[in-house]
PDB file of N, CA and C in Angstrom:
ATOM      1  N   UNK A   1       2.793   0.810   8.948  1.00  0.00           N
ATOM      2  CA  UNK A   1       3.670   1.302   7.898  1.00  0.00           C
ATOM      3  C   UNK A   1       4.800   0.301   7.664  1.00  0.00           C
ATOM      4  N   UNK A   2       5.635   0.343   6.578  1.00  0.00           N
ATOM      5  CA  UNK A   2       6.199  -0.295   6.096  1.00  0.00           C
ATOM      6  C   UNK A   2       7.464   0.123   5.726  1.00  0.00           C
ATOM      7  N   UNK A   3       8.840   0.023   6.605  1.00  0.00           N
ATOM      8  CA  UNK A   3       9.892   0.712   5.863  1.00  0.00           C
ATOM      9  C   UNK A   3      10.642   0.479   4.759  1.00  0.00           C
ATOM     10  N   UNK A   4      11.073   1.576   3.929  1.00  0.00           N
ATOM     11  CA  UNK A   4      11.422   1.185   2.596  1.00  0.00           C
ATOM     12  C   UNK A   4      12.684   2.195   2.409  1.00  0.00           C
ATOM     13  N   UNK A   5      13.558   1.291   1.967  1.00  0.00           N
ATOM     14  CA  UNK A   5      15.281   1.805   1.975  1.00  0.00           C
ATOM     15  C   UNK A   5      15.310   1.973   0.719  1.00  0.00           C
ATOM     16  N   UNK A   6      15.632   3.310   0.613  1.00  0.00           N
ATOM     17  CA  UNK A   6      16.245   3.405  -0.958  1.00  0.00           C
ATOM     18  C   UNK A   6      17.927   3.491  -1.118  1.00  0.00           C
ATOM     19  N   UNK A   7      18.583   3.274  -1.478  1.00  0.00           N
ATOM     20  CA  UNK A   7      19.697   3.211  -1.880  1.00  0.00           C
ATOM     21  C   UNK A   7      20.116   4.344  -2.762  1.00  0.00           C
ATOM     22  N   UNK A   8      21.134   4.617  -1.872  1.00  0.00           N
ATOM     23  CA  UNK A   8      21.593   6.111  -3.016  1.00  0.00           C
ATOM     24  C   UNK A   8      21.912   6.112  -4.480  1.00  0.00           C
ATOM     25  N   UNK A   9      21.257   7.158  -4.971  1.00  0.00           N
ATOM     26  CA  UNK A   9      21.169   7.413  -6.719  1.00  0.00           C
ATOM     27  C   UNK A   9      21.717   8.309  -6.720  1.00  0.00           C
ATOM     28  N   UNK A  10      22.838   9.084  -7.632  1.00  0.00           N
ATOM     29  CA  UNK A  10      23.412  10.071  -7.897  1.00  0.00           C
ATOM     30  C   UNK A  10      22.543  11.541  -7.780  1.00  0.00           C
ATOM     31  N   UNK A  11      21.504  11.283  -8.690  1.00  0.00           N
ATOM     32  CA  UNK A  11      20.501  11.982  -8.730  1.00  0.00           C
ATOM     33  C   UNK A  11      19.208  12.289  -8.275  1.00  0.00           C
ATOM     34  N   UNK A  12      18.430  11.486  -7.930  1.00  0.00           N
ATOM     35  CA  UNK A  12      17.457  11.293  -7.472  1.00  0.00           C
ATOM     36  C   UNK A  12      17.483  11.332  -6.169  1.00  0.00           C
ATOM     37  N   UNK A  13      18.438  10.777  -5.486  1.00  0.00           N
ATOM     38  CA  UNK A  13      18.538  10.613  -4.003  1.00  0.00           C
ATOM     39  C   UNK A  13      20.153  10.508  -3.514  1.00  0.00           C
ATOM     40  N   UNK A  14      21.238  11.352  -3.378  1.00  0.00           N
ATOM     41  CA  UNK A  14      22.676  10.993  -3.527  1.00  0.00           C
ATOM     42  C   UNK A  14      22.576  10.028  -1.914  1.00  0.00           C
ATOM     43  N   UNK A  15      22.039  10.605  -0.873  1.00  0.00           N
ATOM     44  CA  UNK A  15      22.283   9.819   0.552  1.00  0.00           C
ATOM     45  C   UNK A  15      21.148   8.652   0.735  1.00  0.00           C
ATOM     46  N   UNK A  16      20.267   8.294  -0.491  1.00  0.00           N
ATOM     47  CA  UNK A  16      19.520   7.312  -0.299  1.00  0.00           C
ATOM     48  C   UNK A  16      18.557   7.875   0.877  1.00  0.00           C
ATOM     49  N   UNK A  17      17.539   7.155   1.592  1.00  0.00           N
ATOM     50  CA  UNK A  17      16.577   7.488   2.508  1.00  0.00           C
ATOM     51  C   UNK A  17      15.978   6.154   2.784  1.00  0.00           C
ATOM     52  N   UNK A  18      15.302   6.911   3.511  1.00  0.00           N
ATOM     53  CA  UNK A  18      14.364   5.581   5.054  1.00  0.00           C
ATOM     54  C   UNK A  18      12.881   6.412   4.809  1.00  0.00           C
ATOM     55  N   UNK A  19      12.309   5.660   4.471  1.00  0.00           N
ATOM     56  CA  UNK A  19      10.679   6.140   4.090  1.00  0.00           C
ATOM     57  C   UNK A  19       9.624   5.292   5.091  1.00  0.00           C
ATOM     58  N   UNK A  20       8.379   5.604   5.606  1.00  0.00           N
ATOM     59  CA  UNK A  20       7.440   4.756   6.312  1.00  0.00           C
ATOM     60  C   UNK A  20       6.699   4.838   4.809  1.00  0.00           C
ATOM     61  N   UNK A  21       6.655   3.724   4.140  1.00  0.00           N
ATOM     62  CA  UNK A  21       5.661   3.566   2.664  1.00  0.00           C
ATOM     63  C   UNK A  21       4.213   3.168   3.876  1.00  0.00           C
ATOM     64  N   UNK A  22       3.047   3.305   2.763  1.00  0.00           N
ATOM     65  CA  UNK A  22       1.648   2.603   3.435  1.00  0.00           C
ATOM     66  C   UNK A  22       1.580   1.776   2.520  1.00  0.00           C
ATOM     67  N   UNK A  23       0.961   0.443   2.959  1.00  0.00           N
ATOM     68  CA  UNK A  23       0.997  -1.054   2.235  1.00  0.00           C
ATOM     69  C   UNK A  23      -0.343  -0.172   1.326  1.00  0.00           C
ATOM     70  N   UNK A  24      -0.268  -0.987   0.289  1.00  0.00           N
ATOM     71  CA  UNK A  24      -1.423  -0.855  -0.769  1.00  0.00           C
ATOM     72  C   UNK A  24      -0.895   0.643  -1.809  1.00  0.00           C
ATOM     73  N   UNK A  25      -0.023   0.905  -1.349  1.00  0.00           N
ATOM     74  CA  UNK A  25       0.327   2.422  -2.126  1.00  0.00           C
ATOM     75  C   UNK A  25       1.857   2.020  -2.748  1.00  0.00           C
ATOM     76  N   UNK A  26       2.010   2.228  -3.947  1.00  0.00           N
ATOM     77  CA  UNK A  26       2.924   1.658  -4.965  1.00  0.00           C
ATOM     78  C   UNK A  26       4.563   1.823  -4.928  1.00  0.00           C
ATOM     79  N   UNK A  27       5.217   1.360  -5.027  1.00  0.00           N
ATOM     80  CA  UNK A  27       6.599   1.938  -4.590  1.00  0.00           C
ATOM     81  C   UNK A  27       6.885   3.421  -5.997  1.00  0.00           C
ATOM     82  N   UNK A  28       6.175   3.809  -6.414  1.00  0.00           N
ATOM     83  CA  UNK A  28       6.390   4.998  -7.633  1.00  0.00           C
ATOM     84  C   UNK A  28       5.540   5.536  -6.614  1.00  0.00           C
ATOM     85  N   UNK A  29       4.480   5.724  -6.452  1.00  0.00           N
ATOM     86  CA  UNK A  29       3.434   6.771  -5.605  1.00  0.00           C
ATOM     87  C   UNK A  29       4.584   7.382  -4.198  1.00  0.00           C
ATOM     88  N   UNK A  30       5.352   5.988  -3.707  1.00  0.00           N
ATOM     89  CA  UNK A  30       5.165   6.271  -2.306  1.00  0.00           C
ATOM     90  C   UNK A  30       7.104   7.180  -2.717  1.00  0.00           C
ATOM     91  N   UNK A  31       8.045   6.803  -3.928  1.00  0.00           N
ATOM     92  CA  UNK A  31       8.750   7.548  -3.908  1.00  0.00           C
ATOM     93  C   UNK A  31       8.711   8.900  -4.735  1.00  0.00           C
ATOM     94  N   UNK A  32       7.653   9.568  -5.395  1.00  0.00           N
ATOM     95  CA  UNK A  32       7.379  10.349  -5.439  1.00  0.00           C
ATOM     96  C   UNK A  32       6.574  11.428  -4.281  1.00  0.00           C
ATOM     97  N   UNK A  33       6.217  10.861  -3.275  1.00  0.00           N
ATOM     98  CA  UNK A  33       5.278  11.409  -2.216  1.00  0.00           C
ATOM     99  C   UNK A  33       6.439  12.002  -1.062  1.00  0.00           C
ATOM    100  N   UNK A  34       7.665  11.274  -1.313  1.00  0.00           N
ATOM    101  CA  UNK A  34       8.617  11.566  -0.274  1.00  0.00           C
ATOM    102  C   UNK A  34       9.701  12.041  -0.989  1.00  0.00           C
ATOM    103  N   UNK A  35       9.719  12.900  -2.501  1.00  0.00           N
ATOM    104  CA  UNK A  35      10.043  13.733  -2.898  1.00  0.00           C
ATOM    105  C   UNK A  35      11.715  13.360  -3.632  1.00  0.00           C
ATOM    106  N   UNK A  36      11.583  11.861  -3.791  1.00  0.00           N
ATOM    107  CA  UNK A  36      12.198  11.016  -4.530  1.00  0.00           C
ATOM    108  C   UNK A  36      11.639  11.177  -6.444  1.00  0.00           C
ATOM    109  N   UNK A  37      12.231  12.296  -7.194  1.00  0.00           N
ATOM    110  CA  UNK A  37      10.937  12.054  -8.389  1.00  0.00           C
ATOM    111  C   UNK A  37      11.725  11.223  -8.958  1.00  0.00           C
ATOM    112  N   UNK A  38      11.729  10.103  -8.929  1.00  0.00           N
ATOM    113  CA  UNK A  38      11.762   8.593 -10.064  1.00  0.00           C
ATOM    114  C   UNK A  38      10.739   9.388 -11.321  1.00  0.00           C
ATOM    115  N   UNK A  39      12.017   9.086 -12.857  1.00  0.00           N
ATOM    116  CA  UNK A  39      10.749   9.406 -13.941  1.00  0.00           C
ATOM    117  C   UNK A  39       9.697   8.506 -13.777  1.00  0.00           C
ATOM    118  N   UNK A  40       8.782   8.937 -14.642  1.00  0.00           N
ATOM    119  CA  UNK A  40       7.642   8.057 -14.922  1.00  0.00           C
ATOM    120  C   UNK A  40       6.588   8.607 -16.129  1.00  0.00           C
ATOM    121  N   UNK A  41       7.641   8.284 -17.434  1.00  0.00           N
ATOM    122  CA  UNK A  41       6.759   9.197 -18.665  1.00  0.00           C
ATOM    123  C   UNK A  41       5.673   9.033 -19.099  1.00  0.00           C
ATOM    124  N   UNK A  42       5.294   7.232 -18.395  1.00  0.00           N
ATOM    125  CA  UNK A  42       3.782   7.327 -18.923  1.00  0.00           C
ATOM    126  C   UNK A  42       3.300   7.901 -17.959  1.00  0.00           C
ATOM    127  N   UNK A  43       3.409   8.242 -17.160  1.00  0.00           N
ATOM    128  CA  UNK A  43       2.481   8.788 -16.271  1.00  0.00           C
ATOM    129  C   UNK A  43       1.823   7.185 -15.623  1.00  0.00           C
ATOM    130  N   UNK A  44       2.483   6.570 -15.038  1.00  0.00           N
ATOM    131  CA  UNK A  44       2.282   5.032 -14.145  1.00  0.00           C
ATOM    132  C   UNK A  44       0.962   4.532 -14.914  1.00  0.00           C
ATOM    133  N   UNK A  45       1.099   4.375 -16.097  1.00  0.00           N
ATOM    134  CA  UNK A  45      -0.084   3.688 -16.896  1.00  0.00           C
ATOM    135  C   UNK A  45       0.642   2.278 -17.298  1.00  0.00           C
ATOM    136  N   UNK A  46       1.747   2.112 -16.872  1.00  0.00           N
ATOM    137  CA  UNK A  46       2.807   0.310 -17.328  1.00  0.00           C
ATOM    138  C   UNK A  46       2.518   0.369 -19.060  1.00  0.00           C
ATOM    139  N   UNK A  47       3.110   1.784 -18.979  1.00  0.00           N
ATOM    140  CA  UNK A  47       3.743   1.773 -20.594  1.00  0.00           C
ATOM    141  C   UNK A  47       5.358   1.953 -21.191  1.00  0.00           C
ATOM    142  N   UNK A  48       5.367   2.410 -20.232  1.00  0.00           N
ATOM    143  CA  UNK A  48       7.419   2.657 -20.378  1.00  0.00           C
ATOM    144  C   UNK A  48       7.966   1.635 -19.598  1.00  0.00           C
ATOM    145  N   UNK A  49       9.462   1.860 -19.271  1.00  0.00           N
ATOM    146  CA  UNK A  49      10.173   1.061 -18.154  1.00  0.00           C
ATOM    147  C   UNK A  49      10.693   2.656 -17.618  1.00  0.00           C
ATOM    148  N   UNK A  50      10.612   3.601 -17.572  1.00  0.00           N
ATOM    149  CA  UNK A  50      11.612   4.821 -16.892  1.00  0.00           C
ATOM    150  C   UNK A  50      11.378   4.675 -15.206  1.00  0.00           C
ATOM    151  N   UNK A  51       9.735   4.269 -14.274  1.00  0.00           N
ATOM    152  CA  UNK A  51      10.029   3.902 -13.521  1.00  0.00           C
ATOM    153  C   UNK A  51      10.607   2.578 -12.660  1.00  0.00           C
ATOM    154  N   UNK A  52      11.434   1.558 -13.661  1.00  0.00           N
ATOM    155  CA  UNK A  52      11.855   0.526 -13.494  1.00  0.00           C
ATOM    156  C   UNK A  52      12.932   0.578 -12.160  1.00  0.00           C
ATOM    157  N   UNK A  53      12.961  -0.347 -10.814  1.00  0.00           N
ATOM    158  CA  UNK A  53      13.694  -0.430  -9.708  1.00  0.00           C
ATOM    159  C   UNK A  53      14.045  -1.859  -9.719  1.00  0.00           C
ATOM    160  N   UNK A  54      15.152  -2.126  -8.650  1.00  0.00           N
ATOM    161  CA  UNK A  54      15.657  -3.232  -8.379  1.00  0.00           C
ATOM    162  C   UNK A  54      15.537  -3.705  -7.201  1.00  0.00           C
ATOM    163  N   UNK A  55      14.509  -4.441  -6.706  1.00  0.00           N
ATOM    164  CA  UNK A  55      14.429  -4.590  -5.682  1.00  0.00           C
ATOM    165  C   UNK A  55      15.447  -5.860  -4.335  1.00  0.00           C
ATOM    166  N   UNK A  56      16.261  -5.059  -3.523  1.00  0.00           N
ATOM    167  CA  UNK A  56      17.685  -5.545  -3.221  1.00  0.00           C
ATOM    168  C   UNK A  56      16.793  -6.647  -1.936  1.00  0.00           C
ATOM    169  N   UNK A  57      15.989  -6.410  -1.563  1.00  0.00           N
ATOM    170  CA  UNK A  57      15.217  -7.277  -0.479  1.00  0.00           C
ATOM    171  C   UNK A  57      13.847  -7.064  -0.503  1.00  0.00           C
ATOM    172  N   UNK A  58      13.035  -7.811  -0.419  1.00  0.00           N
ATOM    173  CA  UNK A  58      11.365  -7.650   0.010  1.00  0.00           C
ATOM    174  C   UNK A  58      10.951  -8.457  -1.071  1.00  0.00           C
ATOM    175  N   UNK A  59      11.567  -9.159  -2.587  1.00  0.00           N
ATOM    176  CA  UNK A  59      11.195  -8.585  -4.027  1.00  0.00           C
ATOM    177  C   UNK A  59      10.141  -9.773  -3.727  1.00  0.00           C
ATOM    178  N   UNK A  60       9.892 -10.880  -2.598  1.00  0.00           N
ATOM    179  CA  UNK A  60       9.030 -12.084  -2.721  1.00  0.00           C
ATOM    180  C   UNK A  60       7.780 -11.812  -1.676  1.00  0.00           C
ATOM    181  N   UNK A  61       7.680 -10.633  -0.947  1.00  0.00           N
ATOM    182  CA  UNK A  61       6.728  -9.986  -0.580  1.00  0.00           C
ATOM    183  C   UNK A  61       5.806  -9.592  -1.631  1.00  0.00           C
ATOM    184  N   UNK A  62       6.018  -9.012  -2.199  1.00  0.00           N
ATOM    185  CA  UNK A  62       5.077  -8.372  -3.566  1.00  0.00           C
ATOM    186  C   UNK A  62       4.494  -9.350  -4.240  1.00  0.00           C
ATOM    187  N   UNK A  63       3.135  -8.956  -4.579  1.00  0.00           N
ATOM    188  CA  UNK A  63       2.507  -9.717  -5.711  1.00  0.00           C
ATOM    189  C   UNK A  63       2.527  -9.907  -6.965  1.00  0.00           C
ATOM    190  N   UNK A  64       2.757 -11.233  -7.516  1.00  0.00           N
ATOM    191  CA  UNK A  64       3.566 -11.404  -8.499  1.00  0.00           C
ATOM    192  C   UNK A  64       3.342  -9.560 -10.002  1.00  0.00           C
ATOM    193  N   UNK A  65       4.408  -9.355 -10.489  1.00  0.00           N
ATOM    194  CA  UNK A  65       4.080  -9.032 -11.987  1.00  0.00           C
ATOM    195  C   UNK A  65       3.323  -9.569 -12.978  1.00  0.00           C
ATOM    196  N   UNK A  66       2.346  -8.690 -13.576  1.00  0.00           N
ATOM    197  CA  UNK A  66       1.111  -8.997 -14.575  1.00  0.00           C
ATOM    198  C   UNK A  66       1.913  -9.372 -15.701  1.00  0.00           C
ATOM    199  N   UNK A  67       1.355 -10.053 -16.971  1.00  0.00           N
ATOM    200  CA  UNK A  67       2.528 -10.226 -17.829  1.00  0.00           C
ATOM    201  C   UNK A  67       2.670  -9.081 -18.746  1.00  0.00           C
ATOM    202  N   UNK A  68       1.769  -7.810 -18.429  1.00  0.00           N
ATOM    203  CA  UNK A  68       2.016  -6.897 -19.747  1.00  0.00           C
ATOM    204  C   UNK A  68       3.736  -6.033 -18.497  1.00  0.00           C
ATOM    205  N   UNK A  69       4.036  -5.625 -17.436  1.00  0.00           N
ATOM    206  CA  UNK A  69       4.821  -5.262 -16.877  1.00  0.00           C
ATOM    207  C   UNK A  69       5.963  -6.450 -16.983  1.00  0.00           C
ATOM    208  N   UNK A  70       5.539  -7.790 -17.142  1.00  0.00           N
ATOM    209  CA  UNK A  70       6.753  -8.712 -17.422  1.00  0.00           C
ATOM    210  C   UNK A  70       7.532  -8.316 -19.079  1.00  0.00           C
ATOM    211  N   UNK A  71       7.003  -7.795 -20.165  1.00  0.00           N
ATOM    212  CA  UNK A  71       6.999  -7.923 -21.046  1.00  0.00           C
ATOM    213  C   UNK A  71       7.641  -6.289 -21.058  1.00  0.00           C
ATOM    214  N   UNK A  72       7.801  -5.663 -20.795  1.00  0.00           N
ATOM    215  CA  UNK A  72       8.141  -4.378 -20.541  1.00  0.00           C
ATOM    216  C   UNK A  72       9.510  -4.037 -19.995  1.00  0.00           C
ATOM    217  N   UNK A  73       9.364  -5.263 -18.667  1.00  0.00           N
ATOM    218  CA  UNK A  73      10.665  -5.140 -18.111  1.00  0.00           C
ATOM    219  C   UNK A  73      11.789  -6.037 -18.678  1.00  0.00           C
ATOM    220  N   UNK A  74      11.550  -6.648 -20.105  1.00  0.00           N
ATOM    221  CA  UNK A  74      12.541  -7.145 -21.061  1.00  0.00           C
ATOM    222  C   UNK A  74      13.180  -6.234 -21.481  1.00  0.00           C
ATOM    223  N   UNK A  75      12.511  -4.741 -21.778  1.00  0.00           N
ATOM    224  CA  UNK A  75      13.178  -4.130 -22.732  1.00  0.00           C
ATOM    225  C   UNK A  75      14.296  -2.693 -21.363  1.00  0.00           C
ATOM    226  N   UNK A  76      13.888  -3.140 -19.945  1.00  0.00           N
ATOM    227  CA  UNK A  76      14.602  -2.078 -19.462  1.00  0.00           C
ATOM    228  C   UNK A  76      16.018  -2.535 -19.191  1.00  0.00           C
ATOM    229  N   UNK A  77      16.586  -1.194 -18.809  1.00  0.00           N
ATOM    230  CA  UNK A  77      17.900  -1.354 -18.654  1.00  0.00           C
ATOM    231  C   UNK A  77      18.279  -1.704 -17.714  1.00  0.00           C
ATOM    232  N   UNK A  78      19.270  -2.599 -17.460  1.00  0.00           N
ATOM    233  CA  UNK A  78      19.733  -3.199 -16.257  1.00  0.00           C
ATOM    234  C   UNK A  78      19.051  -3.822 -15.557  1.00  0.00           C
ATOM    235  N   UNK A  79      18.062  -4.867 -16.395  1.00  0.00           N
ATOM    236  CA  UNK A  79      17.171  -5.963 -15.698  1.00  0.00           C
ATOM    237  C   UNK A  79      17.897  -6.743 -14.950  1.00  0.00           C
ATOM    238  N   UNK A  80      17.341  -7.024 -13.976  1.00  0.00           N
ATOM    239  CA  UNK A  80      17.686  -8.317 -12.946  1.00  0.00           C
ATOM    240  C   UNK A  80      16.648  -8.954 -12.919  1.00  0.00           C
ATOM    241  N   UNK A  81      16.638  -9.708 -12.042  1.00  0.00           N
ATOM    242  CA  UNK A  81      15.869 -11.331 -11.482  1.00  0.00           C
ATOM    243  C   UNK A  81      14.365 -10.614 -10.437  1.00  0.00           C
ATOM    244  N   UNK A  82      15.301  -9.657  -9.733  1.00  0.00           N
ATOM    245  CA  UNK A  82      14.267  -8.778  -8.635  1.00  0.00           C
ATOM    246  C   UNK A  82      14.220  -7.810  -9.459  1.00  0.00           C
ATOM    247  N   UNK A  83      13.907  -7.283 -10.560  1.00  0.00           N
ATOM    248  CA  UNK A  83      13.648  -6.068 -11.267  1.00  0.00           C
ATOM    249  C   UNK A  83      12.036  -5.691 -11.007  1.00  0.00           C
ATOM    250  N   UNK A  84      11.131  -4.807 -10.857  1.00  0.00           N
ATOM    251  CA  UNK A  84       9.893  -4.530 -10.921  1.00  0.00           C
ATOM    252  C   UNK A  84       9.729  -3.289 -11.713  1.00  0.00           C
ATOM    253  N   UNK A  85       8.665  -2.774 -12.412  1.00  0.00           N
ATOM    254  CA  UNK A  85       8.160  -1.506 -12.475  1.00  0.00           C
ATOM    255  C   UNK A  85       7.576  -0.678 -11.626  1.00  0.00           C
ATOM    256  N   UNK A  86       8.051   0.285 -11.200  1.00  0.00           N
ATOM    257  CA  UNK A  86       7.419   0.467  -9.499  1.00  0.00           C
ATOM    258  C   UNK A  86       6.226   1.506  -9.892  1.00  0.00           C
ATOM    259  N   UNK A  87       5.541   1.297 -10.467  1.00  0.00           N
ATOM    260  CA  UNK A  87       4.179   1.638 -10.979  1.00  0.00           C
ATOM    261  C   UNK A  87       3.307   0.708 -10.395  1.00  0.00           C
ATOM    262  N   UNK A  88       3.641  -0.467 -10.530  1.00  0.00           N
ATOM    263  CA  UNK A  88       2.612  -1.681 -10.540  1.00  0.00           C
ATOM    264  C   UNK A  88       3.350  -2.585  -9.578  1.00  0.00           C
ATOM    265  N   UNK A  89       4.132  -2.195  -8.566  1.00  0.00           N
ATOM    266  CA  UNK A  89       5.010  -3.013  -7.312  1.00  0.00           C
ATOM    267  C   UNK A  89       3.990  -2.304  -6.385  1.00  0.00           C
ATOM    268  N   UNK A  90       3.531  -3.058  -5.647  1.00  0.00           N
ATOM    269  CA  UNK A  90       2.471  -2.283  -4.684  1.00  0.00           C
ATOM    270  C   UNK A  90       2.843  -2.914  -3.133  1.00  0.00           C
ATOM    271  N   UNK A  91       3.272  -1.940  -2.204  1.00  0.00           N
ATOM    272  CA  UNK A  91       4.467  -2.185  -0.705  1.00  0.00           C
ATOM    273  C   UNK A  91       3.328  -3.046  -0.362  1.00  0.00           C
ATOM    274  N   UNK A  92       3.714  -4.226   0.425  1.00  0.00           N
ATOM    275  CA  UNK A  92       3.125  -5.033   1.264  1.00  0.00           C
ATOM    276  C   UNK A  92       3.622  -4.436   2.612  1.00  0.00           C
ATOM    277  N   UNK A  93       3.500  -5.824   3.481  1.00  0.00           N
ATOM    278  CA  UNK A  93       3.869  -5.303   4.973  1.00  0.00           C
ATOM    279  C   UNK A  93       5.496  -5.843   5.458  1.00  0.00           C
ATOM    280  N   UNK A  94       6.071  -6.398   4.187  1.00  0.00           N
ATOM    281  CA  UNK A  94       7.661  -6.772   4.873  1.00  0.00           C
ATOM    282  C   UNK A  94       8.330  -5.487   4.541  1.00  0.00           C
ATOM    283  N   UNK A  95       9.871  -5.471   4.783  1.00  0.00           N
ATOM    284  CA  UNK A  95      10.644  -4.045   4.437  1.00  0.00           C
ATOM    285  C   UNK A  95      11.258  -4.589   3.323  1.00  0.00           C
ATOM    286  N   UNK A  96      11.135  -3.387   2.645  1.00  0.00           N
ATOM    287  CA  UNK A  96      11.972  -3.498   1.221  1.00  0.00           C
ATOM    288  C   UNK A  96      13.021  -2.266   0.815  1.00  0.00           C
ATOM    289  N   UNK A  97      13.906  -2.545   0.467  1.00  0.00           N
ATOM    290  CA  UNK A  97      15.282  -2.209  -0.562  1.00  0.00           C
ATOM    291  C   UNK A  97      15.131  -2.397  -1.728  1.00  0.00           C
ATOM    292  N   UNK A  98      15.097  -0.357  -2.184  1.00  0.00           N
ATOM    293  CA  UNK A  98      15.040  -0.185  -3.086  1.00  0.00           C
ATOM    294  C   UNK A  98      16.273   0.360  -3.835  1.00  0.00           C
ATOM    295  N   UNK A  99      16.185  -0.102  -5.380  1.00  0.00           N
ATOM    296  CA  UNK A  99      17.373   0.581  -6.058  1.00  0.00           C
ATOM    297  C   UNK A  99      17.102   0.939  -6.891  1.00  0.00           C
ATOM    298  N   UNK A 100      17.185   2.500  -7.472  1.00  0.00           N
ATOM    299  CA  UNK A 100      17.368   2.955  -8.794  1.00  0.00           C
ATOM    300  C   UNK A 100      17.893   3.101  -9.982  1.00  0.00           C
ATOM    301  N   UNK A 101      18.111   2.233 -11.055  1.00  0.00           N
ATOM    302  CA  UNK A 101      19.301   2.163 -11.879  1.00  0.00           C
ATOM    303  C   UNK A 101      19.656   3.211 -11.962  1.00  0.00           C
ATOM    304  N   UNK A 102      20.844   3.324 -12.505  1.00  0.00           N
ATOM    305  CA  UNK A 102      21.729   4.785 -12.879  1.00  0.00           C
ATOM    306  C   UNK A 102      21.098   4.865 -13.877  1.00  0.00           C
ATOM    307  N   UNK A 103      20.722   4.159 -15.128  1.00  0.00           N
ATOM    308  CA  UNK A 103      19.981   4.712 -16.306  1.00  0.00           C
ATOM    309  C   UNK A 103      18.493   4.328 -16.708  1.00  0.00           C
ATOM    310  N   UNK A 104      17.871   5.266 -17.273  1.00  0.00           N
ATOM    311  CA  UNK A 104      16.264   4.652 -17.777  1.00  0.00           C
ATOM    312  C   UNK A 104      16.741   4.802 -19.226  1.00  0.00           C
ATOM    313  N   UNK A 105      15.462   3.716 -19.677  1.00  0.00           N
ATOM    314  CA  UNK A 105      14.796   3.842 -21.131  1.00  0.00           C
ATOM    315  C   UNK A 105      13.952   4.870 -21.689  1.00  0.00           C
ATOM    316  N   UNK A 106      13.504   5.364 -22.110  1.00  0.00           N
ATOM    317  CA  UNK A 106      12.096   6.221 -22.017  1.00  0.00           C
ATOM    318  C   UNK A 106      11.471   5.798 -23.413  1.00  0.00           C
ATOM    319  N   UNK A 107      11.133   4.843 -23.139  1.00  0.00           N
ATOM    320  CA  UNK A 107      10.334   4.136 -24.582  1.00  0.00           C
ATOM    321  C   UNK A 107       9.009   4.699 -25.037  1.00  0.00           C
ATOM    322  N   UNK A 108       8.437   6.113 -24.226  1.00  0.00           N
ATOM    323  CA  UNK A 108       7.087   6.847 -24.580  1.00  0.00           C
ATOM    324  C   UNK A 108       8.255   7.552 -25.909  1.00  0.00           C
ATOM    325  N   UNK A 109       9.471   8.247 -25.425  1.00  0.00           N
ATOM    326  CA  UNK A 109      10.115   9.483 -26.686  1.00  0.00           C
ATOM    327  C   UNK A 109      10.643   8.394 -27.291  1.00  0.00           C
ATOM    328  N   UNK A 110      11.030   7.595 -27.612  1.00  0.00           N
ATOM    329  CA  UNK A 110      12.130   6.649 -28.705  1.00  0.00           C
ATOM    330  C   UNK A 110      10.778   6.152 -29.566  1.00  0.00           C
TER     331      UNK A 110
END
C-alpha cells in the first residue's frame, strides 16, 4: 500500500487524512472509497476538471498525463505545475500529498 496525505479542505475533508491508497487504483477511486467525495460530474470519464487536485509531493511518481487530461487541466481552476485530474492520476508506490482546491469548475453544467 501506498500512503496518501490529503490536506485539509473545508469541505470535503476539514482535518485532512492518512489513507493506505492500492497502487493501480486512481487517486478519485481511492478518495472516494475512503469517503473523501471529491466531485466528479463526469462521472471519471476525463471530461470535466471538478475532480482536479494538486499534487504537493509524489507528482513525478505518476505516469505522465494523456494530452486530452493536459488540455482540460488548462481550463481548471487554480492550475499549478503539479496539477492532475485525479480520475486519470493512478497511485504508484511512492507517498503522495494531496490537495483539493477550494474551488471546481463544473464544465459538464456551464
Amino acid at each position: 500500500m501506498t500512503q496518501m496525505i490529503v490536506l485539509p479542505h473545508v469541505e470535503l475533508c476539514p482535518n485532512g487524512a492518512v489513507i493506505d491508497a492500492k497502487p493501480g487504483d486512481t487517486i478519485c477511486d481511492t478518495l472516494l472509497a475512503n469517503g473523501i467525495e471529491i466531485e466528479h460530474a463526469c462521472e471519471k470519464s476525463c471530461a470535466c476538471t471538478t475532480c482536479h487536485v494538486v499534487l504537493r509531493k509524489g507528482f513525478d511518481s505518476l505516469q505522465p498525463a494523456e494530452e486530452i487530461e493536459e488540455d482540460l487541466l488548462d481550463k481548471a481552476w487554480g492550475l499549478e505545475p503539479t496539477s492532475r485530474l485525479s480520475c486519470q492520476a493512478v497511485v504508484g508506490e511512492q507517498e503522495l500529498i494531496v490537495e483539493i482546491p477550494k474551488y471546481t469548475i463544473n464544465m459538464v453544467k456551464e
